[in-house]
Protein backbone atom coordinates (compact mmCIF):
# COMPACT_ATOMS: atom_id res chain seq x y z
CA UNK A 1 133.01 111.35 87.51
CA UNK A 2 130.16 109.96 85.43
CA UNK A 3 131.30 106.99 84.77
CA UNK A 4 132.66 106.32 88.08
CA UNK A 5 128.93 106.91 89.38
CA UNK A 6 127.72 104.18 86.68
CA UNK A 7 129.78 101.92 87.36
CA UNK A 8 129.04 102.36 91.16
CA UNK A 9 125.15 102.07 90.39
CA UNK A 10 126.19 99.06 88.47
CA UNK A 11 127.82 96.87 91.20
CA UNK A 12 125.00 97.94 93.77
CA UNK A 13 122.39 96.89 91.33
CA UNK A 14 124.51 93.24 90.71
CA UNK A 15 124.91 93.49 94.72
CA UNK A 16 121.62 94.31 95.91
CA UNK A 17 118.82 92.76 93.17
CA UNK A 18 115.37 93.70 92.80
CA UNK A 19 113.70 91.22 94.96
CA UNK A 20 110.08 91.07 93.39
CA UNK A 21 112.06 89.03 90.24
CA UNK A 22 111.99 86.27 92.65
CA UNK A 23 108.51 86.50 93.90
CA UNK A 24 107.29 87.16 90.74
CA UNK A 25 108.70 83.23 89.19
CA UNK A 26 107.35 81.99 92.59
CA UNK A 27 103.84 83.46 91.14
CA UNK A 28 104.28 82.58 88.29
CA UNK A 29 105.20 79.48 89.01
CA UNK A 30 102.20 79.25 91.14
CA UNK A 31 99.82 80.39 88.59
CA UNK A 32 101.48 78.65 85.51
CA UNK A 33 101.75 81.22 83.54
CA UNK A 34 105.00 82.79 81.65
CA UNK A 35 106.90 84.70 84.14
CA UNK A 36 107.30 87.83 81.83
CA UNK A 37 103.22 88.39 82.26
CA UNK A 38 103.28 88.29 85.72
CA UNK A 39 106.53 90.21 85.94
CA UNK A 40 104.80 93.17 83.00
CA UNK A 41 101.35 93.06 85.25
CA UNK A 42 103.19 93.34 88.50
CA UNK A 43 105.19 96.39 87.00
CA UNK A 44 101.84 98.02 85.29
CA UNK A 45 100.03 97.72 88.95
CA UNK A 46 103.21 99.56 90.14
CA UNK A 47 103.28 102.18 87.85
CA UNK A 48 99.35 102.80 88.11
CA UNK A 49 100.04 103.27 92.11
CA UNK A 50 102.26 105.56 91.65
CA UNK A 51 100.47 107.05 89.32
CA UNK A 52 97.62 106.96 91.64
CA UNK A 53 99.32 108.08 94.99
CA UNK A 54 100.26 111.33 93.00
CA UNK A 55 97.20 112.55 92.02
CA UNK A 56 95.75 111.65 95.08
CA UNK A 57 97.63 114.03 97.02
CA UNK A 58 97.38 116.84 94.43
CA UNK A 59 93.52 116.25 94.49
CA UNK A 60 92.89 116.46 98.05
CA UNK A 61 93.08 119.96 98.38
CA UNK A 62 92.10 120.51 94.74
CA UNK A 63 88.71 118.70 96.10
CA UNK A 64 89.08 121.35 99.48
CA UNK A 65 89.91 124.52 97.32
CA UNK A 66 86.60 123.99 95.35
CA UNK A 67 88.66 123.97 92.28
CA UNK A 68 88.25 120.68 90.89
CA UNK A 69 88.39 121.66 87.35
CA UNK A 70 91.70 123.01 87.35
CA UNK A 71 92.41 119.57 87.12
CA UNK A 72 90.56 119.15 84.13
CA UNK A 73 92.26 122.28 82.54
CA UNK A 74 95.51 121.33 83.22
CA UNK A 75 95.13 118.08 81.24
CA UNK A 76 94.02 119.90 78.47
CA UNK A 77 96.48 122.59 78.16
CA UNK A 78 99.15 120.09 77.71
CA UNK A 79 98.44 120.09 74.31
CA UNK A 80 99.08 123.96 73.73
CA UNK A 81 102.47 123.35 75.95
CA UNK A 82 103.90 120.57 73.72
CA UNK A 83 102.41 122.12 70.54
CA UNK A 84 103.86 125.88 71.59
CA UNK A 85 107.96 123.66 71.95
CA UNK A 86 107.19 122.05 68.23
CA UNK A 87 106.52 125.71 67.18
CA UNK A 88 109.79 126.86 68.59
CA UNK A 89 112.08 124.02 67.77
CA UNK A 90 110.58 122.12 65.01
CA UNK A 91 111.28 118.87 66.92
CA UNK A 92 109.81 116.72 68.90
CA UNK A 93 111.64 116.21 71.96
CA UNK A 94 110.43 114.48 75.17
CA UNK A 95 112.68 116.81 78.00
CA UNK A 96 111.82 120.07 75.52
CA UNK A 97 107.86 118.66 75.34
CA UNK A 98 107.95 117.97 79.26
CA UNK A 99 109.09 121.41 79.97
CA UNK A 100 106.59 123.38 77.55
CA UNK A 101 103.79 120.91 79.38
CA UNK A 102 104.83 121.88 82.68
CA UNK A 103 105.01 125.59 81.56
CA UNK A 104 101.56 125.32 79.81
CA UNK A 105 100.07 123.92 82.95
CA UNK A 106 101.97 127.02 85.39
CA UNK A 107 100.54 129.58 82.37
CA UNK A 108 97.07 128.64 82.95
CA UNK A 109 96.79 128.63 86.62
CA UNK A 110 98.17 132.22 86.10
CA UNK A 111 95.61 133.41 83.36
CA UNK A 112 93.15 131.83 85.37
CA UNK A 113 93.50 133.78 88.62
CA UNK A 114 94.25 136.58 85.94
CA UNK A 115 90.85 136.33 84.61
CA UNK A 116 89.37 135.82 87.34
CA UNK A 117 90.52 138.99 89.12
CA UNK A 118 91.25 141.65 86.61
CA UNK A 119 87.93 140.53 84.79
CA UNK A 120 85.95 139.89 87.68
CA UNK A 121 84.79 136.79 86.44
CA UNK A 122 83.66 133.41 88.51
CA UNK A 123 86.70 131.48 88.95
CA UNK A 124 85.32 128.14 87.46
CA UNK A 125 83.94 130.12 84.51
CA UNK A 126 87.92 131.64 84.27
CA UNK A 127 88.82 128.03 84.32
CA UNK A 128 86.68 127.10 81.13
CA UNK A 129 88.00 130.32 79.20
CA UNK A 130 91.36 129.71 79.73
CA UNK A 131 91.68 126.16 79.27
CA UNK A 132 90.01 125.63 75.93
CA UNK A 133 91.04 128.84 74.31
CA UNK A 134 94.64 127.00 75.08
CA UNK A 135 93.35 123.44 73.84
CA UNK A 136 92.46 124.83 70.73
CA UNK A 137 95.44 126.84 70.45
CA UNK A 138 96.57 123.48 70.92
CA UNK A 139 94.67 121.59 68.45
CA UNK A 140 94.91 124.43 65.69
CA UNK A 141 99.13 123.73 65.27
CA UNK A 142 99.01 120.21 65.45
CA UNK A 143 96.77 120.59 62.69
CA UNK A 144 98.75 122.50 60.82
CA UNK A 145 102.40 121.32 61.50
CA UNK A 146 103.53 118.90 59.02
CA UNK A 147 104.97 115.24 59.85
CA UNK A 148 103.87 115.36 63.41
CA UNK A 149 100.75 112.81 64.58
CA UNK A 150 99.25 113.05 67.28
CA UNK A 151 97.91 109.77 69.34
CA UNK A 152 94.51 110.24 70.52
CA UNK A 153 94.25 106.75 71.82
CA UNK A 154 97.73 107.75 73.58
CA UNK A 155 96.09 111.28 74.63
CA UNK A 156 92.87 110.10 76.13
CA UNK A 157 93.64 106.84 77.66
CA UNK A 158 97.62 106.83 78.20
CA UNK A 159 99.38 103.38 77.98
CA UNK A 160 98.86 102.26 81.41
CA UNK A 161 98.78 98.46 79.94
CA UNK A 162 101.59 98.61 78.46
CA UNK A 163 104.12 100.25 81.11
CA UNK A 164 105.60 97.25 82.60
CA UNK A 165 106.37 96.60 78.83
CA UNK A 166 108.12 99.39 78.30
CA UNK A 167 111.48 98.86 80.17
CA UNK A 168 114.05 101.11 80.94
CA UNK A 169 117.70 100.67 82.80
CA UNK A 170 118.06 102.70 85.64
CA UNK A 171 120.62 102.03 87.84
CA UNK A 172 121.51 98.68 86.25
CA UNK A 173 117.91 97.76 87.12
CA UNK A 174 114.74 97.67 84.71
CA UNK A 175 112.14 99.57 85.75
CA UNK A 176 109.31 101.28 83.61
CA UNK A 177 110.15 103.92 81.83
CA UNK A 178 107.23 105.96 83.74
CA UNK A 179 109.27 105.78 86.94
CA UNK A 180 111.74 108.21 85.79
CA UNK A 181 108.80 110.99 86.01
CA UNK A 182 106.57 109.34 88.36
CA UNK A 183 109.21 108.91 90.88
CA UNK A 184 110.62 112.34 90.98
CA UNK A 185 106.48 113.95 90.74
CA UNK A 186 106.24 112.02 93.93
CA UNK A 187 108.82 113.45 95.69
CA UNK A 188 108.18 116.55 94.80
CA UNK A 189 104.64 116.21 96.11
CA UNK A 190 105.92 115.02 99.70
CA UNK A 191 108.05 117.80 99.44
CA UNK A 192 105.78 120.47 99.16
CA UNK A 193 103.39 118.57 101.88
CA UNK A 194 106.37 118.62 104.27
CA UNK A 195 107.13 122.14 104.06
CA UNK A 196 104.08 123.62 103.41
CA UNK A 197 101.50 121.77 105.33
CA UNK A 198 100.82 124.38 107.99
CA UNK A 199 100.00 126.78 105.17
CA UNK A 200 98.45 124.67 102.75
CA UNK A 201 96.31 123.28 105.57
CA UNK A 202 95.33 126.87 106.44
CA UNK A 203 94.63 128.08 102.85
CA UNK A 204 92.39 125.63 101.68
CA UNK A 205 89.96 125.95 104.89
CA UNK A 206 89.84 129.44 105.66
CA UNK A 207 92.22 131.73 103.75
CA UNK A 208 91.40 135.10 104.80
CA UNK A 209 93.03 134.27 108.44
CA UNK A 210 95.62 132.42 107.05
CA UNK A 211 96.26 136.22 104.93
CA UNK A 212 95.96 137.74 108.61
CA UNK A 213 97.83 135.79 110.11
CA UNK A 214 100.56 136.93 107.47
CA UNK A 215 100.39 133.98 104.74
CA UNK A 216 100.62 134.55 101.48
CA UNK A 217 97.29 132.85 100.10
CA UNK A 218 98.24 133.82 96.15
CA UNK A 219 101.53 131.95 96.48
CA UNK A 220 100.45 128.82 97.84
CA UNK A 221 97.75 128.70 95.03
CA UNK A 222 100.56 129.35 92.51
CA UNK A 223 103.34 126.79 94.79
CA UNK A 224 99.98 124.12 94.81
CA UNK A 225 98.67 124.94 91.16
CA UNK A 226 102.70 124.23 89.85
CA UNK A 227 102.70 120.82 91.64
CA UNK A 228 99.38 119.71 90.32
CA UNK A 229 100.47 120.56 86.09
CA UNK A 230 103.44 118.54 87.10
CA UNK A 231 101.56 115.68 88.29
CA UNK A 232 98.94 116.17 85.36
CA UNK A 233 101.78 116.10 83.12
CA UNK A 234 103.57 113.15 84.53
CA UNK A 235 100.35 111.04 84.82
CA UNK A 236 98.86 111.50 81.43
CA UNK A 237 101.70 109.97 80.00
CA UNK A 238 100.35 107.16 82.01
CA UNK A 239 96.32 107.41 81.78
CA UNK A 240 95.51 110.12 79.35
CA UNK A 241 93.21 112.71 79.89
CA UNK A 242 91.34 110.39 82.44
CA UNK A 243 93.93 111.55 85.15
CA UNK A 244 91.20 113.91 85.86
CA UNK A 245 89.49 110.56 87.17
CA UNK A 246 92.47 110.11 89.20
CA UNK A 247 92.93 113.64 90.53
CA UNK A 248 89.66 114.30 91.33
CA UNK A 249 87.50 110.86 92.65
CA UNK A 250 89.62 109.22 94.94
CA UNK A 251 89.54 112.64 96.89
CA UNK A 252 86.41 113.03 97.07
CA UNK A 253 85.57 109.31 98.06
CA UNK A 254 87.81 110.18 101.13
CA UNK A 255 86.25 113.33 101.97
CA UNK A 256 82.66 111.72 102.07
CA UNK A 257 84.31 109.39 104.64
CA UNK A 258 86.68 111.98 107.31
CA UNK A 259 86.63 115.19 107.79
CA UNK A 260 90.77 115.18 108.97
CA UNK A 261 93.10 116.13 106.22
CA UNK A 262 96.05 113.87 107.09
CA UNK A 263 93.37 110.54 107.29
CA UNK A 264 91.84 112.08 103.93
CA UNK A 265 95.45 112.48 101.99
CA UNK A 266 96.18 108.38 103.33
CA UNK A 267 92.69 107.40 102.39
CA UNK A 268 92.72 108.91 99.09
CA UNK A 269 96.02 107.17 98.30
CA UNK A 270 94.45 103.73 98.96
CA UNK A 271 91.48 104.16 97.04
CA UNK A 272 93.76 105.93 93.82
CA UNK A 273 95.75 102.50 93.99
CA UNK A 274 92.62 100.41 94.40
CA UNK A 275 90.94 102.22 91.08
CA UNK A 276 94.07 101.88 89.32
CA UNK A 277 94.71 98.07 90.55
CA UNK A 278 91.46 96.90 89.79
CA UNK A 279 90.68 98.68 86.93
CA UNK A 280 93.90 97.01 85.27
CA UNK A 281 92.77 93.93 86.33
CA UNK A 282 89.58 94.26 85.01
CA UNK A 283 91.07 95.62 81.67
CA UNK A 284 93.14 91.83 81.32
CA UNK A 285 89.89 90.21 82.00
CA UNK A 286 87.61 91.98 79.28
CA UNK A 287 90.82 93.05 77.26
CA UNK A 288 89.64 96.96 77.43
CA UNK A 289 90.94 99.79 78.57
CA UNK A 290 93.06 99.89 81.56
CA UNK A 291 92.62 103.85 82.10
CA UNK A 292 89.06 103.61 81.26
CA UNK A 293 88.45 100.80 83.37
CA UNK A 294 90.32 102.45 86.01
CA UNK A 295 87.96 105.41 85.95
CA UNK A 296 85.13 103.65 86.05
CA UNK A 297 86.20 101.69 88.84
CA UNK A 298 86.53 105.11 90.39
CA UNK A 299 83.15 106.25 89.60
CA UNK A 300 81.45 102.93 91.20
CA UNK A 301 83.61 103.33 94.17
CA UNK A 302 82.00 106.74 94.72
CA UNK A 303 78.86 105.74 94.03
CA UNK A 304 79.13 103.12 97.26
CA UNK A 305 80.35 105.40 99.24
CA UNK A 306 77.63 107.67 98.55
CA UNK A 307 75.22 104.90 99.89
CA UNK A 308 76.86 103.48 102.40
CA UNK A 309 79.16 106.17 104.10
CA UNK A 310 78.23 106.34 107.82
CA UNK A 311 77.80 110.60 108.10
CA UNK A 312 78.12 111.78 104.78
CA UNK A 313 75.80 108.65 103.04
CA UNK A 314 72.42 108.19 102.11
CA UNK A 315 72.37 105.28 104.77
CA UNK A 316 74.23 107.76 107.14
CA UNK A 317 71.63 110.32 106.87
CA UNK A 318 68.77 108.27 106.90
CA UNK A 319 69.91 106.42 110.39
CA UNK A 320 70.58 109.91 111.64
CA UNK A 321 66.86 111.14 110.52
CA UNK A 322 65.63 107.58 112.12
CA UNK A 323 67.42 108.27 115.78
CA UNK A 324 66.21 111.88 116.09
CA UNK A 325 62.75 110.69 114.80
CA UNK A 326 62.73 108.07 117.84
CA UNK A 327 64.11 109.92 120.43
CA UNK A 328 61.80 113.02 119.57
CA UNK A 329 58.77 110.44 119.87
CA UNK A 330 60.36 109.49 122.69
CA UNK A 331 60.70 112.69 124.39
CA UNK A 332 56.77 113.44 123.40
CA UNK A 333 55.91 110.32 125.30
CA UNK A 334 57.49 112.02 128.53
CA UNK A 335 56.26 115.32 128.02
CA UNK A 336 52.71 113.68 127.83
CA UNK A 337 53.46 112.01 131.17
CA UNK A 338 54.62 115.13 132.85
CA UNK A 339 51.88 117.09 131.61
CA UNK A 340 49.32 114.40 133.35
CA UNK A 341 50.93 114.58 136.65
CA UNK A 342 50.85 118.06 136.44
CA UNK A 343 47.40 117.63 136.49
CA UNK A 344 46.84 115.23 138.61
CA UNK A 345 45.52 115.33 141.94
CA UNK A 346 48.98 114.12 143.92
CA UNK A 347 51.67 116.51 141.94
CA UNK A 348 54.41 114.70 144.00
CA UNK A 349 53.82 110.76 142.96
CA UNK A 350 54.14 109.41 139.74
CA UNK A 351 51.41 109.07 137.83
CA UNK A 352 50.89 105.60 135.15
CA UNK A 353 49.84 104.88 132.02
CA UNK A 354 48.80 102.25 129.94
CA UNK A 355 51.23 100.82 127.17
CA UNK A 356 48.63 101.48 124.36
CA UNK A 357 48.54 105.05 125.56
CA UNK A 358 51.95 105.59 125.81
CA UNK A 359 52.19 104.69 122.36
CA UNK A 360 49.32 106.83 121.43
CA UNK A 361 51.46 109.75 123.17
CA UNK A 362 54.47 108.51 120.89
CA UNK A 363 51.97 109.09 118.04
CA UNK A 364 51.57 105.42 117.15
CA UNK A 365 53.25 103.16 114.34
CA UNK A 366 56.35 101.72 114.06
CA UNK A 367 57.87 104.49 115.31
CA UNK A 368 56.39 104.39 118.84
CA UNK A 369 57.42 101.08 119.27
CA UNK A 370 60.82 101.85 118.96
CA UNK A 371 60.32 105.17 120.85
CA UNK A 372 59.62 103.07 124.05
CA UNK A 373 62.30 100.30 123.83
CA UNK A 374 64.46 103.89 123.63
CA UNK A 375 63.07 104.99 126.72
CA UNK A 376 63.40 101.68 128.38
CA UNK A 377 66.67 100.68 127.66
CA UNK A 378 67.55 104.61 129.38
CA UNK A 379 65.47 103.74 132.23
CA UNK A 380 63.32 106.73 131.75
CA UNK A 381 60.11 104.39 131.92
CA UNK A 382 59.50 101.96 134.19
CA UNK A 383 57.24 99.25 133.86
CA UNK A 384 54.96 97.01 136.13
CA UNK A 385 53.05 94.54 134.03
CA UNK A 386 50.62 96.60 131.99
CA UNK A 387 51.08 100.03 133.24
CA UNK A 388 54.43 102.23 133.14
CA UNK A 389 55.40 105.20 134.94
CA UNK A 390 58.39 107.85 135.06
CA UNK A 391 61.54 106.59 136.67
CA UNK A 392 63.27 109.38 138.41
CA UNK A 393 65.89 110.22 135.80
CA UNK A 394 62.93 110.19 133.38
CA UNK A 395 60.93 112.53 135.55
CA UNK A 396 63.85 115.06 135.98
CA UNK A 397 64.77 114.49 131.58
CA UNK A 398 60.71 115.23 131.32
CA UNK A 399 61.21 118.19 133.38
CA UNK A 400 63.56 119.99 131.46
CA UNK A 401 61.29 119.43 128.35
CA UNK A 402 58.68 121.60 130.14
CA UNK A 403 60.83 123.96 130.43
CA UNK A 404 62.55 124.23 127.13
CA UNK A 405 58.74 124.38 126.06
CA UNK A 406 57.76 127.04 128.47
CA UNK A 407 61.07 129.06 127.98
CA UNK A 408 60.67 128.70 124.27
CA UNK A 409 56.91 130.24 124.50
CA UNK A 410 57.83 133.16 126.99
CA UNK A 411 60.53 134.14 124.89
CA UNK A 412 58.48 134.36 121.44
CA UNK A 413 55.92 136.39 123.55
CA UNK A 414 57.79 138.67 124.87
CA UNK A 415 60.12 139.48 121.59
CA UNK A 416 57.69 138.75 118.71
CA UNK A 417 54.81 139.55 120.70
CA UNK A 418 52.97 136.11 119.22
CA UNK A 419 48.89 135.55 120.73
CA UNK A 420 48.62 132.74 123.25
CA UNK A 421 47.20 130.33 120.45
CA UNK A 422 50.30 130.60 118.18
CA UNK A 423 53.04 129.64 120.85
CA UNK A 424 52.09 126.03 121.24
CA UNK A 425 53.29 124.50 118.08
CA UNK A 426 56.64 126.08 117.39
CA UNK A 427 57.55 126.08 121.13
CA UNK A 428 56.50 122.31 120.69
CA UNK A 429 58.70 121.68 117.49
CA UNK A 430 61.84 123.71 119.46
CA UNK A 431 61.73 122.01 122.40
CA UNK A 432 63.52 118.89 121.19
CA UNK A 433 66.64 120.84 120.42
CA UNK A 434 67.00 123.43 123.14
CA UNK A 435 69.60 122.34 125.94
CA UNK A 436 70.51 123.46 128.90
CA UNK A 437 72.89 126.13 127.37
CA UNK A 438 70.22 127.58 125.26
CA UNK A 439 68.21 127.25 128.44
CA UNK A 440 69.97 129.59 130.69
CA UNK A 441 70.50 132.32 127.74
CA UNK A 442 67.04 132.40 126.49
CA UNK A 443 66.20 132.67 131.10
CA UNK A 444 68.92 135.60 130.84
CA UNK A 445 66.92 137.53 128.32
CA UNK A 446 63.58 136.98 129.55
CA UNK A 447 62.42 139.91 132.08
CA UNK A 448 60.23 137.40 133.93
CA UNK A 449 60.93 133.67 133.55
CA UNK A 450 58.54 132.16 136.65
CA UNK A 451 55.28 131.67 133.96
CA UNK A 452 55.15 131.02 130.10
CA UNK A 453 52.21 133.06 128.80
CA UNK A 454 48.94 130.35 129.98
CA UNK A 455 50.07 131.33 133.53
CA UNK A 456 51.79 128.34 134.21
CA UNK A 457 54.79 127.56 136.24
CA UNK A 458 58.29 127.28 134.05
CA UNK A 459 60.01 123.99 136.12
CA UNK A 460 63.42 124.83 137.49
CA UNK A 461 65.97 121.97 137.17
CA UNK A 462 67.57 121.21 134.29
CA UNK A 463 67.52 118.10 132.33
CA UNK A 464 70.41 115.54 132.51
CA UNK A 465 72.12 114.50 129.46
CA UNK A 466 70.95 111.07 128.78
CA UNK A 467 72.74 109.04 126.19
């Protein structure tokens, strides 16, 4: 039966070829160089990918479940996993090492939670414990077992340069050798996503209703927690201990830029293969490390986003701070107008202002300027050569600032019982931010809402939402 299925792989293989050979002596071809280069780089980006597609998806909701260094423990208790088999067997085995990683990895998401909730300690503290009291567990029989080295260049920066070297047949068809893990980590990642999303969705953002709505929070820790040693396990064969890099960056690069899960696991896939794709690049140029290189591709990649993400970023935040700034000088610069007419001998008409005073009511600066091109480009001002007025819609916006003001006053008399000189300047600051929502409940628990405390009138109508 074996052989029949060989020999069936065979002729599909001889059938059906791999069809990057071709494109790869086109490039090659192209580029003059040999066409084993570009065919090993091609295969190294593809492995680093994959590599990078898996531990994106693991890290999303490692990144979510505020439990980043799990990752980092993970990677580390490999080494009391593979050193634990060696104990047992005296060889050194790749299935027999894979399996005593994998069950390292499950052991110390258990101890962890273990910790954690028998000893009532803080769960990234638990992390710490567990994870280097197994390193060195780890690190104590390597030591001591005889005829057995141990890689560190292999252990901290994998041999992502050299997997589309390191050929393997599969299928009648060379492929890295990483595949045969890779491949199968990646389908067991989808699989998990595909059956579990509803609950792993519901877990990571608020767990105690996903426990009352009947899920079982512990198990999709443990069910999430397997799939992530797994991945650790696979991938350090690929970049080392940097697979924290990996697991962790890429995720949170994509959570600076969405706040949806589904556009965070697709954007944290791209940015994993970017890392991975330059960094190898970047490692042919400067002939360095391709995991290190990768990592720190990672790094500067958050660091940009940092700056220049539109709600999350420092940019973001400081054109958010910027608008509200203008629109709040803005808003004074009404206020100030309907305060005048108030006080003006014809209530009804509109009274005008100068442009230098309107930008002394919009305190001045830069600021102001910008503050009345706001208000213009609303049509909340008008304007007749040097003077400007309220346009209706600005009259009726103004209006509903007096009120929010007045409202805002009335209630902290009545409930804090505040003197008449101490309501001006908070009612002033709150008055910005108080709708007409906040509006009609603050008019509900008011017992009189016709007067703020000065005795005068609270206006009526309700500002429109301008935009």
């Amino acid at each position: 039966m074996l052989s029949t299925l060989a020999d069936t792989a065979a002729l599909l293989s001889a059938l059906v070829p791999i069809p990057f050979d071709a494109l790869t002596a086109q490039l090659a071809e192209i580029l003059d160089l040999p066409a084993t280069e570009v065919q090993n780089a091609f295969w190294t980006m593809a492995v680093g990918a994959l590599c990078a597609v898996c531990c994106s998806l693991a890290g999303c909701f490692l990144v979510l479940r505020r439990i980043s260094l799990l990752g980092d423990a993970l990677s580390h208790s490999v080494l009391a996993g593979t050193a634990g088999v060696y104990l047992v067997t005296g060889r050194v085995d790749p299935v027999p090492m894979l399996c005593g990683a994998i069950t390292a990895g499950i052991a110390t998401a258990v101890l962890t939670q273990f910790v954690h909730k028998a000893a009532l300690v803080p769960e990234d503290s638990s992390i710490g414990i567990v994870f280097t009291s197994l390193f060195a567990f780890g690190v104590v029989v390597v030591s001591q077992a005889k005829h057995v080295h141990l890689d560190l260049d292999c252990v901290l920066f994998g041999d992502l340069a050299f997997a589309g070297v390191n050929l393997h047949p599969t299928f009648g068809w060379l492929v890295p050798e990483s595949f045969r893990s890779l491949v199968p980590t990646l389908m067991i990642t989808l699989l998990l996503l595909a059956v579990f999303w509803k609950e792993l969705r519901l877990t990571s953002f608020d767990p105690t209703l996903a426990v009352t709505l009947g899920f079982s929070a512990t198990l999709m820790h443990y069910l999430l927690t397997t799939v992530v040693a797994i991945v650790t396990v696979s991938a350090m064969d690929v970049v080392g201990l940097l697979v924290v890099a990996l697991l962790i960056v890429p995720a949170a690069i994509a959570r600076l830029l969405t706040d949806r899960l589904s556009t965070m696991l697709m954007l944290s896939c791209l940015i994993g293969v970017s890392c991975t794709t330059i960094g190898y690049l970047l490692a042919l140029r400067w002939d360095s490390s391709a995991a290190g290189l990768s990592a720190v591709v990672a790094g500067a990649e958050l660091l940009v986003v940092i700056v220049v993400s539109p709600k999350n970023g420092l940019l973001g935040r400081l054109m958010q701070t910027l608008r509200l700034r203008v629109r709040i000088c803005a808003e004074d610069v009404l206020a100030g107008l309907f305060r005048r007419q108030e006080r003006s001998d014809a209530p009804d008409g509109l009274v005008q202002a100068s442009v230098p005073e309107c930008h002394m009511l919009a305190g001045g600066g830069i600021m102001s300027v910008a503050a009345l091109r706001w208000l213009r480009s609303r049509q909340l001002l008008q304007q007749a050569g040097p003077v400007m007025s309220l346009s209706e819609t600005g009259f009726r916006y103004a209006r509903s600032m007096i009120r929010s003001h007045r409202l805002w006053e009335a209630y902290l008399q009545e409930n804090f019982n505040l003197p008449p000189d101490h309501l001006h300047d908070p009612a002033e600051a709150m008055e910005h931010f108080i709708g007409p929502g906040v509006q009609q409940q603050i008019t509900e628990e008011l017992s009189q809402s016709a007067e703020d405390p000065h005795g005068r009138a609270i206006p009526d109508v309700k500002r429109q939402e301008v935009r």
